[in-house]
C-alpha atoms as a PDB file:
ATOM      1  CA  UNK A   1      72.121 -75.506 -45.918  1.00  0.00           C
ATOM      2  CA  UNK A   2      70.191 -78.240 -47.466  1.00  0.00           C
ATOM      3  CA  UNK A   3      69.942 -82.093 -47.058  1.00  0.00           C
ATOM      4  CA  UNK A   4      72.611 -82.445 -49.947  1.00  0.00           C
ATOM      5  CA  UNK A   5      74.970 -80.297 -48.451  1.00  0.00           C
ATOM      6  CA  UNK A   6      75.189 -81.813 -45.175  1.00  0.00           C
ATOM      7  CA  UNK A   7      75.892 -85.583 -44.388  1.00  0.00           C
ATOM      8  CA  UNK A   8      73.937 -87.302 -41.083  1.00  0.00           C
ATOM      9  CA  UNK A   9      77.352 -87.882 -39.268  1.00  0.00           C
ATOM     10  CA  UNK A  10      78.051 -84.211 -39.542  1.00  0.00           C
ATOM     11  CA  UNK A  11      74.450 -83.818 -38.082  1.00  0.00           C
ATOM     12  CA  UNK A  12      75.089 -86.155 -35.550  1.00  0.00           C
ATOM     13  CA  UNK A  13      78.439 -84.734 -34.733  1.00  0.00           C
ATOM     14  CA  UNK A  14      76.671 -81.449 -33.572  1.00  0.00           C
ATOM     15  CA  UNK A  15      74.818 -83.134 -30.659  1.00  0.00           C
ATOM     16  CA  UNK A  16      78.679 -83.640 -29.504  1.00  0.00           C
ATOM     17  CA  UNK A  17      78.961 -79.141 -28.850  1.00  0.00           C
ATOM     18  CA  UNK A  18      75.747 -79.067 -27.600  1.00  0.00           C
ATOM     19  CA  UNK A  19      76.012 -81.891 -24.588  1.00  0.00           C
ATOM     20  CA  UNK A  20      79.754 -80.347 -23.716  1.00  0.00           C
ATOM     21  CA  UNK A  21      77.596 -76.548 -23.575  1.00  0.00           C
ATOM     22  CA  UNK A  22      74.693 -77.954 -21.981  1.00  0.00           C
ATOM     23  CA  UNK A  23      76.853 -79.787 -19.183  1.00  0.00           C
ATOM     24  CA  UNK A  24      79.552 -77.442 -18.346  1.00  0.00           C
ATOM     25  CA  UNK A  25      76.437 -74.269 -18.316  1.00  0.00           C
ATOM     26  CA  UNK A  26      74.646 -76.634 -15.592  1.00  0.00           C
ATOM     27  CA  UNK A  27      77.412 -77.185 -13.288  1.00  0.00           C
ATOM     28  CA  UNK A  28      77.816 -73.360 -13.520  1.00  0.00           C
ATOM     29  CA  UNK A  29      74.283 -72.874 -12.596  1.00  0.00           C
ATOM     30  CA  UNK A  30      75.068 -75.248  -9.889  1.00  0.00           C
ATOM     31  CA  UNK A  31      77.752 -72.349  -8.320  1.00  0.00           C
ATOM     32  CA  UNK A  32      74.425 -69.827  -8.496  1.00  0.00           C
ATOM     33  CA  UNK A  33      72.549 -72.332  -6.250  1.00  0.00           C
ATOM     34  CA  UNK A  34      75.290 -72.692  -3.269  1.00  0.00           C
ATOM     35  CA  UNK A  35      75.797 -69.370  -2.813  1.00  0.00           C
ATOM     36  CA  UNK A  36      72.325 -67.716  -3.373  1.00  0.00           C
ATOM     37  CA  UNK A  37      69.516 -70.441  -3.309  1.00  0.00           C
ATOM     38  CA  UNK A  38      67.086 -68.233  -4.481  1.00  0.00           C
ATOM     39  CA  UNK A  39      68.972 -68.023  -7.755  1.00  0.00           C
ATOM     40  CA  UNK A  40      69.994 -70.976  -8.413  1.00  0.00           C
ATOM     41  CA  UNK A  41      66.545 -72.780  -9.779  1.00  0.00           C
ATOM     42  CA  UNK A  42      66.457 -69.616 -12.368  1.00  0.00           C
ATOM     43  CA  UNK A  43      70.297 -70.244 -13.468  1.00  0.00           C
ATOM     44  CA  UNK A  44      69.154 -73.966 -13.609  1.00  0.00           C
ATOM     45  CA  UNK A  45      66.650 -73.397 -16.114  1.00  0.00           C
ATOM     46  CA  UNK A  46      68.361 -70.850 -17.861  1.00  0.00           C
ATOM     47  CA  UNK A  47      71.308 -73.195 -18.534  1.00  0.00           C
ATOM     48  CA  UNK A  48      68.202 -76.439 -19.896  1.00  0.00           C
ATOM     49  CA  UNK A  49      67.016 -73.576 -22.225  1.00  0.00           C
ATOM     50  CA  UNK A  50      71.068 -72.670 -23.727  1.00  0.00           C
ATOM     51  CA  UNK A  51      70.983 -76.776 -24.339  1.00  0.00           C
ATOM     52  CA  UNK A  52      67.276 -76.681 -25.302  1.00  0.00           C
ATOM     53  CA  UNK A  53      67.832 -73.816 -27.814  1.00  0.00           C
ATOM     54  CA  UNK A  54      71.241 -76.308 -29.013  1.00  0.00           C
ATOM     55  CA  UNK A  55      69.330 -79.231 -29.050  1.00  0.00           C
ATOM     56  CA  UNK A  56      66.685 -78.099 -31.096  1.00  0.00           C
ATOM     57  CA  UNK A  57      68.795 -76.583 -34.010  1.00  0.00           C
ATOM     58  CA  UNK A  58      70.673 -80.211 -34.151  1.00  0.00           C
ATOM     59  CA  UNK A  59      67.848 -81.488 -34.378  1.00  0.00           C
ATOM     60  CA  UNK A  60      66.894 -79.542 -37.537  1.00  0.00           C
ATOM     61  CA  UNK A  61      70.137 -80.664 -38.995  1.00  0.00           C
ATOM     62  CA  UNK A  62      69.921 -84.370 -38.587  1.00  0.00           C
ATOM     63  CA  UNK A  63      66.292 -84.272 -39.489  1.00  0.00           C
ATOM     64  CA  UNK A  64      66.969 -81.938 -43.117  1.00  0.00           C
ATOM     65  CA  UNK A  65      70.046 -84.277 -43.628  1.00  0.00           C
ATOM     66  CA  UNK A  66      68.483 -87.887 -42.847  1.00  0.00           C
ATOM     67  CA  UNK A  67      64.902 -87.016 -43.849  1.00  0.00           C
ATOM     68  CA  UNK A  68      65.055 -84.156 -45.707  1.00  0.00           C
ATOM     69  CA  UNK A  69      62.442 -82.518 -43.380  1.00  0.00           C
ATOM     70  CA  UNK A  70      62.808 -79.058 -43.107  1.00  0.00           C
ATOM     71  CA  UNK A  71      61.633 -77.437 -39.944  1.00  0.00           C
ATOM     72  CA  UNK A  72      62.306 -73.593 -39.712  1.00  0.00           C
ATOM     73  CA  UNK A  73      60.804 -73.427 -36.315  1.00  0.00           C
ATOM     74  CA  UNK A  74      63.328 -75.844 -35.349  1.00  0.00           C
ATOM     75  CA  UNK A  75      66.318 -73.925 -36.650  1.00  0.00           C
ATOM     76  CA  UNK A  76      64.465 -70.651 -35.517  1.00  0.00           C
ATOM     77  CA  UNK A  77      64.375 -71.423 -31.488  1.00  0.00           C
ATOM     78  CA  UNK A  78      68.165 -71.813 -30.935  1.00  0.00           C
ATOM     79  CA  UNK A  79      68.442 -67.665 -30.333  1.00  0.00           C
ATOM     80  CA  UNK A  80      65.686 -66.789 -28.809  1.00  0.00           C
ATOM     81  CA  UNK A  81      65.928 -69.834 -26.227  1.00  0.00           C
ATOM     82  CA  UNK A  82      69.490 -68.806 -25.735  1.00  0.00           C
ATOM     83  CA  UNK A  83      69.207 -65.403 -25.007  1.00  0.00           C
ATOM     84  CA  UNK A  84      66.866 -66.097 -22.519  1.00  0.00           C
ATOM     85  CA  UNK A  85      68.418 -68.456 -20.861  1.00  0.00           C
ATOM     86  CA  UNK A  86      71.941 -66.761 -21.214  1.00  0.00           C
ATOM     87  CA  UNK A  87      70.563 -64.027 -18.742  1.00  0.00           C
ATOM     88  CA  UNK A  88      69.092 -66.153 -16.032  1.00  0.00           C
ATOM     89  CA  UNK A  89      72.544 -67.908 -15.885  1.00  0.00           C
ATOM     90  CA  UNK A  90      74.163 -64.373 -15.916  1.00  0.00           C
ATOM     91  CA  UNK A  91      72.203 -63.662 -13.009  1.00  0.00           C
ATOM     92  CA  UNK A  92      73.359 -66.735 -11.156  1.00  0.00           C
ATOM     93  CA  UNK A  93      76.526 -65.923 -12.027  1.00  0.00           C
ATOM     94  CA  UNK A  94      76.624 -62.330 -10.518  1.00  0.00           C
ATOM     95  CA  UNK A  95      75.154 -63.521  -7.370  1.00  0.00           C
ATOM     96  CA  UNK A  96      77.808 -65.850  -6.805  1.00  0.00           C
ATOM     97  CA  UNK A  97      80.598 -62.378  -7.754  1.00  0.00           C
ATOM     98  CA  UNK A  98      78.596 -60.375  -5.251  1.00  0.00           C
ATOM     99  CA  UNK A  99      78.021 -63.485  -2.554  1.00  0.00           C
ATOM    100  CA  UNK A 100      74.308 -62.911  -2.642  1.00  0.00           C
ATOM    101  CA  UNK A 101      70.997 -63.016  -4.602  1.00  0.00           C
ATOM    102  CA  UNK A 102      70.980 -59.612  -6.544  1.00  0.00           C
ATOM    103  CA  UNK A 103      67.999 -58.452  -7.610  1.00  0.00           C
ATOM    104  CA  UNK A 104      65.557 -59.882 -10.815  1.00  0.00           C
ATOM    105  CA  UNK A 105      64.567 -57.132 -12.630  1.00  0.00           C
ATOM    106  CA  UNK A 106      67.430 -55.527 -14.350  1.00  0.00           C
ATOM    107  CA  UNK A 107      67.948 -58.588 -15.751  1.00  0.00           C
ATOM    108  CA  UNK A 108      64.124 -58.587 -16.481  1.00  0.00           C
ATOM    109  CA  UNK A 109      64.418 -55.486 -18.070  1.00  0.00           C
ATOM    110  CA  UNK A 110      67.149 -56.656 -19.881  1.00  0.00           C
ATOM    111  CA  UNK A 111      64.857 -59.071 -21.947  1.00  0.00           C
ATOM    112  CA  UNK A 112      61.887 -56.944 -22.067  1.00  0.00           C
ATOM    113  CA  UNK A 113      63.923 -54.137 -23.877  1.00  0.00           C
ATOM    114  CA  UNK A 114      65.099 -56.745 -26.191  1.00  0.00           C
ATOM    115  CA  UNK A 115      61.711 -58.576 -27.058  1.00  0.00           C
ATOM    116  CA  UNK A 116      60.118 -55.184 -26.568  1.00  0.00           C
ATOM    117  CA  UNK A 117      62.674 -53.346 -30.022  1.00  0.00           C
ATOM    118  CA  UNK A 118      62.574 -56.805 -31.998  1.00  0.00           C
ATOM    119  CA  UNK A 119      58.903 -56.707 -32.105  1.00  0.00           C
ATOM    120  CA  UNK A 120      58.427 -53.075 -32.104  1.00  0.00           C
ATOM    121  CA  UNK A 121      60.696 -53.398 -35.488  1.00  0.00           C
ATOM    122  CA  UNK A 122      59.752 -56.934 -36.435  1.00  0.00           C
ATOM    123  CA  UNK A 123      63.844 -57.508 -36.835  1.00  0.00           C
ATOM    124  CA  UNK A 124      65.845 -60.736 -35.284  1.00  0.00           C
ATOM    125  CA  UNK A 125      68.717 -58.666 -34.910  1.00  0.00           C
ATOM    126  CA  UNK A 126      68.393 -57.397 -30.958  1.00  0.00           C
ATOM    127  CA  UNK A 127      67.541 -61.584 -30.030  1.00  0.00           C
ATOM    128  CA  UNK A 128      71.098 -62.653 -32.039  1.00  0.00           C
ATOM    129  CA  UNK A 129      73.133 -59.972 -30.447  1.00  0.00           C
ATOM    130  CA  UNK A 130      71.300 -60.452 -26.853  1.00  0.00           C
ATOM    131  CA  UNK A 131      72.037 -64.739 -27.147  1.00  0.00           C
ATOM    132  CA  UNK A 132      75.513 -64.157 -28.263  1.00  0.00           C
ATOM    133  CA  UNK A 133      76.717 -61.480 -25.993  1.00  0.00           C
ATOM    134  CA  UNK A 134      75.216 -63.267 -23.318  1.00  0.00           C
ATOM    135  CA  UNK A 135      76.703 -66.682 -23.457  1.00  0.00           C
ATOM    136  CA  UNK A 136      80.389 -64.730 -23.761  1.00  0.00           C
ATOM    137  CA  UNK A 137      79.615 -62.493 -21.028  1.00  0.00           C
ATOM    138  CA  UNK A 138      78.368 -66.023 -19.123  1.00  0.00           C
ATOM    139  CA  UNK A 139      82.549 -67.005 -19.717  1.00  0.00           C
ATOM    140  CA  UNK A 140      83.393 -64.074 -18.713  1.00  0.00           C
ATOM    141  CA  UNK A 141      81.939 -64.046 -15.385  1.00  0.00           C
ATOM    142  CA  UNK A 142      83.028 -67.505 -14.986  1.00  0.00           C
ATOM    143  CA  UNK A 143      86.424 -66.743 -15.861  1.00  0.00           C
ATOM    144  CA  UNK A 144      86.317 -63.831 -13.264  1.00  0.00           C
ATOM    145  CA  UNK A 145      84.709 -66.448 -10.885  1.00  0.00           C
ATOM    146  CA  UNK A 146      88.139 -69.183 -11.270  1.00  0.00           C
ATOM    147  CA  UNK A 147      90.411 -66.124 -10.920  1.00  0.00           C
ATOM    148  CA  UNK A 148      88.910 -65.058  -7.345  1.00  0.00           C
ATOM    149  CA  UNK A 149      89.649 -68.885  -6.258  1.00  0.00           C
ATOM    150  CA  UNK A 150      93.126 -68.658  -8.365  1.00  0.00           C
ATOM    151  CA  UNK A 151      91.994 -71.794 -10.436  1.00  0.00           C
ATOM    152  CA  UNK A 152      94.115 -70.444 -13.342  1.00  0.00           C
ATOM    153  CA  UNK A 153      93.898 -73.616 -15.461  1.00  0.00           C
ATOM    154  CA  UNK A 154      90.026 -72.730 -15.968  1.00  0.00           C
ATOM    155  CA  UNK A 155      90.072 -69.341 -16.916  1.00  0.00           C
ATOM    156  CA  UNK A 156      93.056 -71.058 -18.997  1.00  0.00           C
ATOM    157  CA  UNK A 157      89.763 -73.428 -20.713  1.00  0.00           C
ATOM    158  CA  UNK A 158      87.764 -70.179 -20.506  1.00  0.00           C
ATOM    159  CA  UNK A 159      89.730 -68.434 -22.959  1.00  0.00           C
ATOM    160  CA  UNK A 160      90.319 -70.716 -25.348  1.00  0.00           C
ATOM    161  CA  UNK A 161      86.514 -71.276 -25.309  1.00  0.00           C
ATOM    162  CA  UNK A 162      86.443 -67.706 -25.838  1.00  0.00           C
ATOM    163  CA  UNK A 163      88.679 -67.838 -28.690  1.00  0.00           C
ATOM    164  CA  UNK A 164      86.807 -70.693 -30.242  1.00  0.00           C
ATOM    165  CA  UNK A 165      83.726 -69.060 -30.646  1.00  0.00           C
ATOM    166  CA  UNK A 166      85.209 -66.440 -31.957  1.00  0.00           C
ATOM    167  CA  UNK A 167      86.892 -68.106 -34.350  1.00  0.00           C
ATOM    168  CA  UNK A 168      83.531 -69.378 -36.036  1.00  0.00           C
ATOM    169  CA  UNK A 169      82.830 -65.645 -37.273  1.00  0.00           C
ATOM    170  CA  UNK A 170      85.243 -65.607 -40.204  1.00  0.00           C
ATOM    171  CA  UNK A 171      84.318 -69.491 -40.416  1.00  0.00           C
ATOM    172  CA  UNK A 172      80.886 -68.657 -41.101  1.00  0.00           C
ATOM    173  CA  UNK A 173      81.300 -65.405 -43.282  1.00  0.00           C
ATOM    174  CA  UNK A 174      84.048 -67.667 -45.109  1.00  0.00           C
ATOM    175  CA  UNK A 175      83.176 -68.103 -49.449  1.00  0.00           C
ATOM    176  CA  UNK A 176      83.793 -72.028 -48.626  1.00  0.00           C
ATOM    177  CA  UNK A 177      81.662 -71.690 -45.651  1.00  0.00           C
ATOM    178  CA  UNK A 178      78.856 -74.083 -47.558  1.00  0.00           C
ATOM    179  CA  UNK A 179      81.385 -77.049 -48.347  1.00  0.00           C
ATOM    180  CA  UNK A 180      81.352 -79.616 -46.620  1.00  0.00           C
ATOM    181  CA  UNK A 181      85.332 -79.066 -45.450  1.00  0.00           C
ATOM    182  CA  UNK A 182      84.463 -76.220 -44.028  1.00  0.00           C
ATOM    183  CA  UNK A 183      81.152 -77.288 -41.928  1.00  0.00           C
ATOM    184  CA  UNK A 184      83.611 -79.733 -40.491  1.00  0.00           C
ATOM    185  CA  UNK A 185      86.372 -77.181 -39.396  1.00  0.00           C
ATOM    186  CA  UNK A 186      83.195 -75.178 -38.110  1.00  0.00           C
ATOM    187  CA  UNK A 187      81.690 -77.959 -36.185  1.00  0.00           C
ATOM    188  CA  UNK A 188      85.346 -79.090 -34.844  1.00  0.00           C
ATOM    189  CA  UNK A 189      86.150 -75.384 -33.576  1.00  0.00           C
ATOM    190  CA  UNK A 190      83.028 -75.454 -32.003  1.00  0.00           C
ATOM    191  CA  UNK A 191      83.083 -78.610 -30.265  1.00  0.00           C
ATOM    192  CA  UNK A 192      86.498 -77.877 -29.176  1.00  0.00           C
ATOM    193  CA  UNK A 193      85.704 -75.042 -27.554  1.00  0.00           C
ATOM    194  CA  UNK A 194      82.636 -76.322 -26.046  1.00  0.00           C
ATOM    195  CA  UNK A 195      84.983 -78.786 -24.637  1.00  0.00           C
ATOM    196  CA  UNK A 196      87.042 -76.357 -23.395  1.00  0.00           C
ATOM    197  CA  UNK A 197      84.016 -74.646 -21.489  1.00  0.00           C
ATOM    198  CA  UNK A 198      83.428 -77.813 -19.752  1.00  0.00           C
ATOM    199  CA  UNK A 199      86.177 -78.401 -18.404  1.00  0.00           C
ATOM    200  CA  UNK A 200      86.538 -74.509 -17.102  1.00  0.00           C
ATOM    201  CA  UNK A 201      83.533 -75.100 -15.744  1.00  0.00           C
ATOM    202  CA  UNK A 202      84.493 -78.843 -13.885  1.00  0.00           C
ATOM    203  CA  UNK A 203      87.676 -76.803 -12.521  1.00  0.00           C
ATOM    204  CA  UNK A 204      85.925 -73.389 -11.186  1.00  0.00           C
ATOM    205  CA  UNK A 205      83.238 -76.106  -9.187  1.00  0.00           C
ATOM    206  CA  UNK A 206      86.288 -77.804  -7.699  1.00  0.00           C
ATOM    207  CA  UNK A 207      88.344 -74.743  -6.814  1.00  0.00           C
ATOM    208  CA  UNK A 208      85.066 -73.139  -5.559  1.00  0.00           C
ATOM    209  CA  UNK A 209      83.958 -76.370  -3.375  1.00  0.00           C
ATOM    210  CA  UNK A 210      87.975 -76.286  -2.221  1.00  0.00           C
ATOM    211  CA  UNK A 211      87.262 -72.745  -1.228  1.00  0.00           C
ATOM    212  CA  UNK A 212      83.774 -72.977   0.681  1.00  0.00           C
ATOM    213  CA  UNK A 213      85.611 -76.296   2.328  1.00  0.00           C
ATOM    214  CA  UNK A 214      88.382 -74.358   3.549  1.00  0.00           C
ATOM    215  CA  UNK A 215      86.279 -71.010   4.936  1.00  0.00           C
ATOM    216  CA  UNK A 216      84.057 -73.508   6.445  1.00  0.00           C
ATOM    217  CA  UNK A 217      85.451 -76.449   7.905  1.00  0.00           C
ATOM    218  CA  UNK A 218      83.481 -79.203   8.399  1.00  0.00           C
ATOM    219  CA  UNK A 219      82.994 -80.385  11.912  1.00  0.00           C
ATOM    220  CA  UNK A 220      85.611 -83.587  11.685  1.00  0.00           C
ATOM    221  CA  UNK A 221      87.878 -80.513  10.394  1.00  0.00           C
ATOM    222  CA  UNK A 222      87.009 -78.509  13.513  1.00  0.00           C
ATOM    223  CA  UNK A 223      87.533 -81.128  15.546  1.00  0.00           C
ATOM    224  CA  UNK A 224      91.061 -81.980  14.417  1.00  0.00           C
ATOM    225  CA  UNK A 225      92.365 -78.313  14.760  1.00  0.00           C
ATOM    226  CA  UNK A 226      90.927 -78.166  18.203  1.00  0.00           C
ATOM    227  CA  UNK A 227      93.053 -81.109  19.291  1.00  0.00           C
END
C-alpha cells in the first residue's frame, strides 16, 4: 500500500474496527476480573495491547495516506502486540470457564516458545499465526462463555464475527485486493464484524451479571424471599 493507493477517509475509517475490537475485548477482560481477581489486571492489559497493536497500524495508514510518512515500525507492532495480548485475555477467559485463576505459565510458555522459534529462525511467521489464532480462540471462549449462561444472541454476534474475519482471507489474497473497491469491502467486513464482537461481548456481560445476580442474591433480594 502506498499514500496513492489509499485515501485519508479510508484511513480514518479503520480507527472505526479498531475502537469496536478494543471495547468489546475490554469488557471481556472485565468477566476475567469478577470471577478471578488475580486475572483480571493481566486480561486488562492484554485487551489495551489487541487495541494498542490496532491503533498503531491505523495510525500508519492515516499517516502514509495524509502525509505520506511511512513508518514500518508502525505497521510492524500490530502482531506482535496482538499476540501478546491475545494470550493474557485467553487466560482471563479460561479462568472465568474453570471459575478460578488457572495458572500463568502455560500461557507463559506459550509466548516464550513463540518468541523463542521466531528469533531462533529470524521468521515473522510463528508471531502472525500466534496473534491470529489467538484473537479467534479469544471468540471462541467467549462464545463458549454466552452458551453456559444460554445468551444465544451473543454467540449469535460471535459467529458472525467469526465469519467476518474469516472472510478477509480471500479479501486479502484477492488480484483486486490493492484497489481501492476492494480496501473498502475489506475495511467494511472488518468493521462489521468487529461490530459484531462488541455486541457479543455487551450481551455475554449482561447474561453473566444476570447469572452472578441470580446465584447470589443481593441482600434486598434475600430479604424479599424471606418474607
Amino acid at each position: 500500500m502506498n499514500s496513492n493507493d489509499y485515501t485519508v477517509v479510508l484511513a480514518l475509517e479503520d480507527f472505526v474496527p479498531t475502537g469496536l475490537a478494543l471495547v468489546g475485548f475490554w469488557i471481556l477482560a472485565g468477566l476475567a476480573g469478577q470471577v478471578a481477581p488475580r486475572v483480571g489486571p493481566v486480561a486488562r492489559v492484554g485487551a489495551a495491547l489487541i487495541g494498542l497493536g490496532g491503533l498503531a497500524k491505523s495510525t500508519w495508514k492515516l499517516l502514509l495516506a495524509g502525509f505520506s510518512i511511512d513508518l514500518p515500525w508502525l505497521e510492524a507492532a500490530l502482531f506482535p502486540l496482538m499476540a501478546v495480548g491475545a494470550v493474557g485475555l485467553i487466560w482471563g477467559l479460561a479462568s472465568v470457564l474453570r471459575g478460578r485463576s488457572l495458572p500463568w505459565w502455560p500461557f507463559a510458555a506459550v509466548l516464550a516458545v513463540t518468541a523463542g522459534v521466531a528469533a531462533e529462525y529470524a521468521i515473522f511467521a510463528p508471531i502472525f499465526a500466534l496473534a491470529t489464532t489467538g484473537v479467534t480462540t479469544i471468540s471462541v471462549l467467549a462464545a463458549i462463555i454466552a452458551g453456559r449462561r444460554r445468551a444465544w444472541g451473543a454467540v449469535t454476534f460471535y459467529v458472525v464475527g467469526l465469519a467476518c474475519v474469516l472472510l478477509l482471507v480471500p479479501l486479502r489474497n484477492h488480484p483486486d485486493h490493492e484497489t481501492l473497491a476492494m480496501q473498502w469491502v475489506e475495511q467494511s467486513t472488518n468493521t462489521i464484524g468487529q461490530a459484531a464482537l462488541l455486541v457479543a461481548a455487551w450481551l455475554t456481560a449482561r447474561a453473566h451479571h444476570r447469572a452472578s445476580t441470580t446465584s447470589h442474591p443481593t441482600p434486598a433480594q434475600e430479604g424479599a424471599v424471606s418474607s
